[in-house]
PDB file of N, CA and C in Angstrom:
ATOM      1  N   UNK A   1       1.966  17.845   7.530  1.00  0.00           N
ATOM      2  CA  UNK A   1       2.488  17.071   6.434  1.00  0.00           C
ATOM      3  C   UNK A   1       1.604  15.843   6.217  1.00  0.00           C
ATOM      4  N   UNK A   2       1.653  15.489   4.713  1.00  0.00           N
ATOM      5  CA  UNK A   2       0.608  14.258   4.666  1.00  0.00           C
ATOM      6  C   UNK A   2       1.461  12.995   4.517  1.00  0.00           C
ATOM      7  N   UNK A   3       0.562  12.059   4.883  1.00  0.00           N
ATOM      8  CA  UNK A   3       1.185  10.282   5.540  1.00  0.00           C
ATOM      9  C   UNK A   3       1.581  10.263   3.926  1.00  0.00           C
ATOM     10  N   UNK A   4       2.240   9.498   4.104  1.00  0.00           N
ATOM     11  CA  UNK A   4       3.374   9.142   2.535  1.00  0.00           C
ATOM     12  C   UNK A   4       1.865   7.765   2.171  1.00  0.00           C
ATOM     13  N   UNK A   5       1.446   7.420   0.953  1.00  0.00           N
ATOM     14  CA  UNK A   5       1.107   6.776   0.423  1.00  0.00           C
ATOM     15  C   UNK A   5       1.582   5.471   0.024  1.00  0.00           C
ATOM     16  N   UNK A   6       1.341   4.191   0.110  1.00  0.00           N
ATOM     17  CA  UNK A   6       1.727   3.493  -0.473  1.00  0.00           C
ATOM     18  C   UNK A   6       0.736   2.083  -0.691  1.00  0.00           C
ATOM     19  N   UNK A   7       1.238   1.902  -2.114  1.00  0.00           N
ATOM     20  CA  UNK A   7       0.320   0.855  -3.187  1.00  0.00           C
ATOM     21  C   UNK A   7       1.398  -0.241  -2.972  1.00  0.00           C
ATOM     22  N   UNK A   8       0.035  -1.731  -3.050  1.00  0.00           N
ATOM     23  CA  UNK A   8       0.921  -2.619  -2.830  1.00  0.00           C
ATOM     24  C   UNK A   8       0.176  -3.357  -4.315  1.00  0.00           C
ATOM     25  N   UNK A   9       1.048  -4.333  -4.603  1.00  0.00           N
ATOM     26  CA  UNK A   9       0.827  -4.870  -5.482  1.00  0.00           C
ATOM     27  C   UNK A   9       0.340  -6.646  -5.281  1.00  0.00           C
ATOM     28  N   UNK A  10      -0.445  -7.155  -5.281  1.00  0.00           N
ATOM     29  CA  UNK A  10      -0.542  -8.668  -4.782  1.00  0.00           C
ATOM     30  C   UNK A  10      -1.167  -9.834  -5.654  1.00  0.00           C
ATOM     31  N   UNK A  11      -0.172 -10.796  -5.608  1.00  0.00           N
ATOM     32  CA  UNK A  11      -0.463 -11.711  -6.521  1.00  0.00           C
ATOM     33  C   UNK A  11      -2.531 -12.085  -6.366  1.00  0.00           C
ATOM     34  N   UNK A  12      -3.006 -12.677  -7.224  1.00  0.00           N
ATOM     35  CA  UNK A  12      -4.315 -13.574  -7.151  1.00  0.00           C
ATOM     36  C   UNK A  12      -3.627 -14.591  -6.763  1.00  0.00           C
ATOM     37  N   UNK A  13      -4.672 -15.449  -6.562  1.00  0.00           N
ATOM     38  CA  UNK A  13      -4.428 -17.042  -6.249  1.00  0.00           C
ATOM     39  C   UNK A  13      -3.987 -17.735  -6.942  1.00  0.00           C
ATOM     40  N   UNK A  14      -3.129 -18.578  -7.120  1.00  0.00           N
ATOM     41  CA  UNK A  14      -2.150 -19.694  -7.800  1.00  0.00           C
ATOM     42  C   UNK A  14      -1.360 -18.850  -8.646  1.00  0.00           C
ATOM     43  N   UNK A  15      -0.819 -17.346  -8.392  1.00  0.00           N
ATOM     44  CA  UNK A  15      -0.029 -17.107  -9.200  1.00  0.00           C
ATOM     45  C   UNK A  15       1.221 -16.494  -8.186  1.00  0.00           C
ATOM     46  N   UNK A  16       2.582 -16.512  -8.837  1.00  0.00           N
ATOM     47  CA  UNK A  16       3.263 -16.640  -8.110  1.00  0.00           C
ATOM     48  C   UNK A  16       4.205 -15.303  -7.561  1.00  0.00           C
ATOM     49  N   UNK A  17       4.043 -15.038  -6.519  1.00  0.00           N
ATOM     50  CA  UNK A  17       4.920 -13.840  -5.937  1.00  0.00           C
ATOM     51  C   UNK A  17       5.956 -12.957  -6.542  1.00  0.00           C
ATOM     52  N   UNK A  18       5.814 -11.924  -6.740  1.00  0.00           N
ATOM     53  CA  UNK A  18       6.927 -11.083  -7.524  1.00  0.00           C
ATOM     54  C   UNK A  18       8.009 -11.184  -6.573  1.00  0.00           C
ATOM     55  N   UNK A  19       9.117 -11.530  -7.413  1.00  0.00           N
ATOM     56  CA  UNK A  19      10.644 -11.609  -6.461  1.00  0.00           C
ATOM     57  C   UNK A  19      11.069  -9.562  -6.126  1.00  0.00           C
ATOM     58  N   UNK A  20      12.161  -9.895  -5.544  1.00  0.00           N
ATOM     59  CA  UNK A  20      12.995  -8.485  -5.315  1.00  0.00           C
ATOM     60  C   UNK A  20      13.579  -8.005  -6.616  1.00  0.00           C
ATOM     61  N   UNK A  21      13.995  -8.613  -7.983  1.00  0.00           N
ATOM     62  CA  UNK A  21      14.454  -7.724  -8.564  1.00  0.00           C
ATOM     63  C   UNK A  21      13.612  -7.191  -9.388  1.00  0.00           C
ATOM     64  N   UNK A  22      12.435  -8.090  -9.450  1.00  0.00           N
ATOM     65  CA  UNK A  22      11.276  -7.062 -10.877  1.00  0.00           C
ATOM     66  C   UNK A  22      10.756  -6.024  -9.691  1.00  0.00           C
ATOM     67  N   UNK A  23       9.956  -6.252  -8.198  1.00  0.00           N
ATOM     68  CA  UNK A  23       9.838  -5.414  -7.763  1.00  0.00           C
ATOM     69  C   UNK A  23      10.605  -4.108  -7.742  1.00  0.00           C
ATOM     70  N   UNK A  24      11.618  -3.830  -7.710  1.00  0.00           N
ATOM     71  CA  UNK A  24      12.638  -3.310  -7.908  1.00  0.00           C
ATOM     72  C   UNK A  24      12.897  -2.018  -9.184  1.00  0.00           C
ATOM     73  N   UNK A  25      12.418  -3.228 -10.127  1.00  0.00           N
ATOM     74  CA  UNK A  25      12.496  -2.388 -11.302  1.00  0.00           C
ATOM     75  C   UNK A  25      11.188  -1.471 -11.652  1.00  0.00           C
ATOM     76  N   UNK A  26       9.647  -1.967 -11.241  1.00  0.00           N
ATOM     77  CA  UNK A  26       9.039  -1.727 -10.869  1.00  0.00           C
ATOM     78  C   UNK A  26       9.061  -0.618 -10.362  1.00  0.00           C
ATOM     79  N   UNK A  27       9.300  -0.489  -8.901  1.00  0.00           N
ATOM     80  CA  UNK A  27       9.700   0.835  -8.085  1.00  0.00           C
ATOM     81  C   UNK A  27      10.269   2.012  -9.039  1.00  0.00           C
ATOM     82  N   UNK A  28      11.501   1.699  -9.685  1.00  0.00           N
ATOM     83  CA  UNK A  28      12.184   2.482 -10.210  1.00  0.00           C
ATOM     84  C   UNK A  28      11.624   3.022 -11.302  1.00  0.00           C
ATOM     85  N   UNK A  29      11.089   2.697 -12.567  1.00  0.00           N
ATOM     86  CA  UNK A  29      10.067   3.023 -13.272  1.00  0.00           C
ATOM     87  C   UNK A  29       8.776   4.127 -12.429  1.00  0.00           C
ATOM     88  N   UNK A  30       8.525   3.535 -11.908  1.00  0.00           N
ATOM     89  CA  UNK A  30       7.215   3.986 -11.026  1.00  0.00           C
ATOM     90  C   UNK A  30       8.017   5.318 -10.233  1.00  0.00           C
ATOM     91  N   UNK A  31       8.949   5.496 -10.276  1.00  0.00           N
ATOM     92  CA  UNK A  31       9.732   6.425  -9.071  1.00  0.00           C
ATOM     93  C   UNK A  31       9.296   6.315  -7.824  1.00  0.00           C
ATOM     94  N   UNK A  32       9.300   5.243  -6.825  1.00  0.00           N
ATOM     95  CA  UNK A  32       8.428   5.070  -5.785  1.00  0.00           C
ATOM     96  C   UNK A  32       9.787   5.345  -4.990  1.00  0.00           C
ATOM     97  N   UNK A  33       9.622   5.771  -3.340  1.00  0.00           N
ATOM     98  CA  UNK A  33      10.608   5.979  -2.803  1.00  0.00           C
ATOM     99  C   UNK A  33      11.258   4.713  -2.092  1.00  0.00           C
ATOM    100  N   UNK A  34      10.323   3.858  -2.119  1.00  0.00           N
ATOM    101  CA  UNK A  34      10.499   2.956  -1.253  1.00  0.00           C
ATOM    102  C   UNK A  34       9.730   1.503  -1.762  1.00  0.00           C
ATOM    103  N   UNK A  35      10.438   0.006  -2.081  1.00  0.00           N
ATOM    104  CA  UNK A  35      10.216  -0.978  -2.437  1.00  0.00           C
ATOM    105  C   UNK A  35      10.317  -2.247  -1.251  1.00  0.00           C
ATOM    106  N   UNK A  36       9.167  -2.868  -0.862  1.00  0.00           N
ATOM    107  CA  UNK A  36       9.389  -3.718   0.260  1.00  0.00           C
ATOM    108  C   UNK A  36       8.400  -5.035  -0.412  1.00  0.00           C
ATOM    109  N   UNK A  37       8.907  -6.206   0.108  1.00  0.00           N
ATOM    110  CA  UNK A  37       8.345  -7.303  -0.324  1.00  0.00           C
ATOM    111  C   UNK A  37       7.847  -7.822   1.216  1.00  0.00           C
ATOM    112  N   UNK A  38       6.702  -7.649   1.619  1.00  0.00           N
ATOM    113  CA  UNK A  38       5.645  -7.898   2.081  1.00  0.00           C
ATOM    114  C   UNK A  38       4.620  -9.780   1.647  1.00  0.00           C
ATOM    115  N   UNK A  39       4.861 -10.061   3.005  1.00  0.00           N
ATOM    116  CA  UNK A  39       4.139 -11.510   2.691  1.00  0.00           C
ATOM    117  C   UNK A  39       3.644 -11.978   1.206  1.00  0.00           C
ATOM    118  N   UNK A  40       4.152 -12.080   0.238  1.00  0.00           N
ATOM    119  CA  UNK A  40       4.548 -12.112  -1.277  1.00  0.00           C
ATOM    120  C   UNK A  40       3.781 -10.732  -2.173  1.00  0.00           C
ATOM    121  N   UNK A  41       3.425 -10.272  -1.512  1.00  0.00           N
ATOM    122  CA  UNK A  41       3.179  -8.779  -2.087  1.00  0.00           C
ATOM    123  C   UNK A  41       4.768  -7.752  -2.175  1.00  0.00           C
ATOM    124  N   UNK A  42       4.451  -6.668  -3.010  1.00  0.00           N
ATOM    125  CA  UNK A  42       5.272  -5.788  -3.760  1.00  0.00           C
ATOM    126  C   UNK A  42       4.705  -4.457  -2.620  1.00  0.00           C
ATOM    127  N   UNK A  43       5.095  -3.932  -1.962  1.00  0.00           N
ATOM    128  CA  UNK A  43       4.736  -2.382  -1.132  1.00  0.00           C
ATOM    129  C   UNK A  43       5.827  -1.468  -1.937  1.00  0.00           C
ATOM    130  N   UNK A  44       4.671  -0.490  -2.727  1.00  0.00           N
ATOM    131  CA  UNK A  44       5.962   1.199  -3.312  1.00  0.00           C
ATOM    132  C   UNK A  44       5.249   2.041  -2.199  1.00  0.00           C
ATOM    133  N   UNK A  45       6.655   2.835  -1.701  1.00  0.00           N
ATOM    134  CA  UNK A  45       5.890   4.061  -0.572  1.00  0.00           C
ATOM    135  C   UNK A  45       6.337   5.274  -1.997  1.00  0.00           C
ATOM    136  N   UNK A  46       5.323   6.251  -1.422  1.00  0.00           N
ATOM    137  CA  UNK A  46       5.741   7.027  -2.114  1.00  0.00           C
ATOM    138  C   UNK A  46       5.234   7.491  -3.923  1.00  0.00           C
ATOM    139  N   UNK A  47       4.513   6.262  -4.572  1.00  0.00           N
ATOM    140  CA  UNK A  47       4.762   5.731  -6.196  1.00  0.00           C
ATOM    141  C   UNK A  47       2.845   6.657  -6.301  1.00  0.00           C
ATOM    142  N   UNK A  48       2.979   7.343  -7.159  1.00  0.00           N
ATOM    143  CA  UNK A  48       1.413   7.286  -7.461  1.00  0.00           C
ATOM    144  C   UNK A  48       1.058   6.468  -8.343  1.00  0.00           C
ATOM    145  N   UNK A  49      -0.365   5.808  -8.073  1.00  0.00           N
ATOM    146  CA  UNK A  49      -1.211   4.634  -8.741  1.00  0.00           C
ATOM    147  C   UNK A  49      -0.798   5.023 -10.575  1.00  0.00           C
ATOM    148  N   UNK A  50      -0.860   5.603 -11.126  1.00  0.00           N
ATOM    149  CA  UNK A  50      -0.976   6.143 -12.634  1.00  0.00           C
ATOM    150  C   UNK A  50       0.922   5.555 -12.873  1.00  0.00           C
ATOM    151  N   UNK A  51       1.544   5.848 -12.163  1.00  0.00           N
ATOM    152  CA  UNK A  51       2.956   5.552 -12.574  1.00  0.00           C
ATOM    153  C   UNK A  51       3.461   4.385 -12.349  1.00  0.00           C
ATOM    154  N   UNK A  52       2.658   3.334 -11.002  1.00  0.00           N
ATOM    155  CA  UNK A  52       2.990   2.146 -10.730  1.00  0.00           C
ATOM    156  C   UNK A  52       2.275   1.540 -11.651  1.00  0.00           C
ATOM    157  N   UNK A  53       0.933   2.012 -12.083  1.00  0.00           N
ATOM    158  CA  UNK A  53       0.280   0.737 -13.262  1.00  0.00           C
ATOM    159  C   UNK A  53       1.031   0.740 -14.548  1.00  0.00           C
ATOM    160  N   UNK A  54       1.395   1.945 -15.001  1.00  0.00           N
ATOM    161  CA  UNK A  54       2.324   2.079 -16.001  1.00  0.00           C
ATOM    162  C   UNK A  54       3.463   1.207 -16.309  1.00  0.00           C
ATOM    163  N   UNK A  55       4.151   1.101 -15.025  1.00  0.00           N
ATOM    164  CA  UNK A  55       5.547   0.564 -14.699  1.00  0.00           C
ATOM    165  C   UNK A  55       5.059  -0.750 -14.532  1.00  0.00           C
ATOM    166  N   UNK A  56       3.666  -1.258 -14.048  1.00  0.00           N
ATOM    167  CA  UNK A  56       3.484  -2.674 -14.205  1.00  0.00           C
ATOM    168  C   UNK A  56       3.314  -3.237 -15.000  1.00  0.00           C
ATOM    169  N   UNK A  57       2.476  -2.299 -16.428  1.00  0.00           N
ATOM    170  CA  UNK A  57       2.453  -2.994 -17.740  1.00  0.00           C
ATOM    171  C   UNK A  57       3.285  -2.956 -18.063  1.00  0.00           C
ATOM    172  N   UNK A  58       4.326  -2.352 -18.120  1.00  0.00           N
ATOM    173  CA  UNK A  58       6.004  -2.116 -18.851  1.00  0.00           C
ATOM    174  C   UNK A  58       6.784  -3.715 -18.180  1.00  0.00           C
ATOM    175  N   UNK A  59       6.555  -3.988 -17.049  1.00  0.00           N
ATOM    176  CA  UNK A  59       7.239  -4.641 -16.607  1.00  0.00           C
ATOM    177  C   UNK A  59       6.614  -6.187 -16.760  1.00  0.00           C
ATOM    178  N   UNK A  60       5.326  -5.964 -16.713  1.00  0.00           N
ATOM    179  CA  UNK A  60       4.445  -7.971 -16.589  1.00  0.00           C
ATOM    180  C   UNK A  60       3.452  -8.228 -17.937  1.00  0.00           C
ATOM    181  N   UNK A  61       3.628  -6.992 -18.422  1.00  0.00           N
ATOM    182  CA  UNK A  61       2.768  -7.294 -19.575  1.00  0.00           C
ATOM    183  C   UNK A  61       1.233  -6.341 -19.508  1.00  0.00           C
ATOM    184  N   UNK A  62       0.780  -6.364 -20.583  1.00  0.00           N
ATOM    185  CA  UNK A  62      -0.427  -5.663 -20.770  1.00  0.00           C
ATOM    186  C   UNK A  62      -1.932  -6.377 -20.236  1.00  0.00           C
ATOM    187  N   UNK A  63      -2.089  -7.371 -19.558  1.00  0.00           N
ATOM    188  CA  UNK A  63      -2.683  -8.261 -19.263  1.00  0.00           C
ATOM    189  C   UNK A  63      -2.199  -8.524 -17.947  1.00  0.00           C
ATOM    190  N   UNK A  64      -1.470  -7.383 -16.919  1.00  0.00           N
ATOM    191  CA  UNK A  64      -0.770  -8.088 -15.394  1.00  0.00           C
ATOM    192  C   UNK A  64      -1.827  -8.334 -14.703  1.00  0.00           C
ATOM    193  N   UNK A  65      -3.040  -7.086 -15.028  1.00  0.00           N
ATOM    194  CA  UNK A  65      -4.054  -7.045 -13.796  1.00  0.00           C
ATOM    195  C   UNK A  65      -4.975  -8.417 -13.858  1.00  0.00           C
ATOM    196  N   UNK A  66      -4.632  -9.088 -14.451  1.00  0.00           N
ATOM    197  CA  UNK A  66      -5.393 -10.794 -14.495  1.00  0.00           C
ATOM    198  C   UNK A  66      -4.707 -11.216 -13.322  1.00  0.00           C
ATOM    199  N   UNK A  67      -3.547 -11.205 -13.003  1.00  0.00           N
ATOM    200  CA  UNK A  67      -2.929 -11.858 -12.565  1.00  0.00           C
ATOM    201  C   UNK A  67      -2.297 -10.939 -10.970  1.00  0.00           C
ATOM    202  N   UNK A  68      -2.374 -10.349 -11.115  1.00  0.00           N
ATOM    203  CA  UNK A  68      -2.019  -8.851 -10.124  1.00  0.00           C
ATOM    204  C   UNK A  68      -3.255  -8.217  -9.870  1.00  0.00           C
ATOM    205  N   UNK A  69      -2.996  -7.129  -7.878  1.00  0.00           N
ATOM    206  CA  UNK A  69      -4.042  -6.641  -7.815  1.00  0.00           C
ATOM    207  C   UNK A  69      -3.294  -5.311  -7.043  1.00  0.00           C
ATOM    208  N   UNK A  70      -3.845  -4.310  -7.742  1.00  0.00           N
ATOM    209  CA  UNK A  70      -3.099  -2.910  -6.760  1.00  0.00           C
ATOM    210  C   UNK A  70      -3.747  -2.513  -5.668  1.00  0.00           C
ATOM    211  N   UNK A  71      -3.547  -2.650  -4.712  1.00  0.00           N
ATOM    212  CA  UNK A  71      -4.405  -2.053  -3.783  1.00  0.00           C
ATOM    213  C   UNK A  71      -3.995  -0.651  -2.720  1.00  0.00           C
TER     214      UNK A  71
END
């Protein structure tokens, strides 16, 4: 069986930490199995990259990745 995947999402510098409920919504959009807030980072287990970026422009705007980094 293969290791479950997971994308985290992390602020740049001087911008400010995604709370638990956009993460959240995030996840859910994204269908990720699993949403954890990680030293002010966003962790989806489970979410493939194409559905979490999706769910991030839906959710921060079309312009997040200025401000956001998927890794």
């Amino acid at each position: 069986m293969a290791d479950r995947i997971e994308l985290t999402l992390r602020p740049k510098p001087d911008v400010k930490p995604l709370d638990r409920e956009t993460a959240e919504r995030i996840g859910r959009v994204a269908r990720a199995e699993t949403v954890e807030l990680r030293d002010g980072a966003a962790v989806f287990g489970g979410a493939t990259k194409g559905n979490l970026e999706l769910a991030t422009r839906f959710e921060l705007g079309a312009h997040w990745h200025t401000r956001y980094e998927l890794l």
